[in-house]
N, C-alpha and C. Protein backbone atom coordinates (compact mmCIF):
# COMPACT_ATOMS: atom_id res chain seq x y z
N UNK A 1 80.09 8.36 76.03
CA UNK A 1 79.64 9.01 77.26
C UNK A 1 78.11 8.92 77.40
N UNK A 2 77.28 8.40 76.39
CA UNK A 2 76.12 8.72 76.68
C UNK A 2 75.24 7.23 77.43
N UNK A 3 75.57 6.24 76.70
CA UNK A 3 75.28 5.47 76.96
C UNK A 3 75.85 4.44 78.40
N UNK A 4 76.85 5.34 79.25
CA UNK A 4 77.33 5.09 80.09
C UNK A 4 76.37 4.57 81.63
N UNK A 5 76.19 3.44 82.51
CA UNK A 5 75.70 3.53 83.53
C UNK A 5 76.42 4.72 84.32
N UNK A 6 75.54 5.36 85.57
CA UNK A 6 75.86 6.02 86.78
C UNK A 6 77.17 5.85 87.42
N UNK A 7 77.57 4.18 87.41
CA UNK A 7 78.13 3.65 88.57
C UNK A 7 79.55 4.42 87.66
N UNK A 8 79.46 4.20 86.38
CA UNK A 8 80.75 4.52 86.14
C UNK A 8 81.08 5.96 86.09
N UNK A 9 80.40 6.58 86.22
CA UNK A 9 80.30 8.27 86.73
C UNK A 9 81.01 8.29 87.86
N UNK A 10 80.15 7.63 88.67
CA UNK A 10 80.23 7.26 90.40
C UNK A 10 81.64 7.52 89.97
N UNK A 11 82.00 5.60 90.01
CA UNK A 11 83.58 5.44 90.07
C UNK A 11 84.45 6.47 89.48
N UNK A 12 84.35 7.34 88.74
CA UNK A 12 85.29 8.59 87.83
C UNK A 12 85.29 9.72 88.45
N UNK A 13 84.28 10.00 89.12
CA UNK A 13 84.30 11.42 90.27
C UNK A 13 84.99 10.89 91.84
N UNK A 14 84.90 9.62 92.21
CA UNK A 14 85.36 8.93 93.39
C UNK A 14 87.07 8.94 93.05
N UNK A 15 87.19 8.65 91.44
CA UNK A 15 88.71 8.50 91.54
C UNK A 15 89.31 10.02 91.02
N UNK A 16 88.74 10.71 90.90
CA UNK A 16 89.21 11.84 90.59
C UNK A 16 89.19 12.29 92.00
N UNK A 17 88.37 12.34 92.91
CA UNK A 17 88.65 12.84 94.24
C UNK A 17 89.63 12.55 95.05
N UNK A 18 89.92 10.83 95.05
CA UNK A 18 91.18 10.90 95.18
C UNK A 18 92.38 11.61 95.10
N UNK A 19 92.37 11.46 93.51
CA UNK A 19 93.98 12.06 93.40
C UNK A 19 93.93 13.52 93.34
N UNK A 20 92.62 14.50 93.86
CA UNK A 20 92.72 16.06 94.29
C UNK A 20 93.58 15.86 95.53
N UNK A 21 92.86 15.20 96.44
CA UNK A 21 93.21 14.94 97.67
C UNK A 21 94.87 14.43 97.82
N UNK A 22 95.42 13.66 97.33
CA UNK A 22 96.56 13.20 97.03
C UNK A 22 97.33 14.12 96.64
N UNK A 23 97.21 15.06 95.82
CA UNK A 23 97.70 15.56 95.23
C UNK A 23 98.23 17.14 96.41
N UNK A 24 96.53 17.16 97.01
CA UNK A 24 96.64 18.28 98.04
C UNK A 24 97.85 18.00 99.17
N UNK A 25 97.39 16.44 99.32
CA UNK A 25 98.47 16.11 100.42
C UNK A 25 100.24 16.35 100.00
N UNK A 26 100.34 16.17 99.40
CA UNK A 26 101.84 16.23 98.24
C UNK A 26 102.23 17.68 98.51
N UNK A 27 101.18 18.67 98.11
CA UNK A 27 101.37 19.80 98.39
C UNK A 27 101.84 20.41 99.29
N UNK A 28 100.93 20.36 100.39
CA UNK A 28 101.17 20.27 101.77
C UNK A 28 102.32 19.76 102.49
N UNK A 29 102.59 18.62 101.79
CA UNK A 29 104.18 18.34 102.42
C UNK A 29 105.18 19.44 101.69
N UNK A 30 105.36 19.67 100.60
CA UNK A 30 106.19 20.18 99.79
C UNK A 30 106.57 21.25 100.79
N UNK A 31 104.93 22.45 101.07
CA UNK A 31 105.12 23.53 101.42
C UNK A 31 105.70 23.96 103.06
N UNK A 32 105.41 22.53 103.61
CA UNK A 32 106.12 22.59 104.95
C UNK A 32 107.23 22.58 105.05
């Protein structure tokens, strides 16, 4: 982790946002 560039931060918070979002959406259907 330390020696890591940014970008791959970047990319790991970008793909984690994803699948919140995905996940929210999933939800959302379920609960309808």
């Amino acid at each position: 982790m330390e020696g890591r560039p940014r970008f791959g931060t970047l990319f790991y918070t970008n793909y984690v946002t994803q699948i919140n979002s995905h996940m929210l959406i999933c939800c959302l259907c379920v609960h309808t």
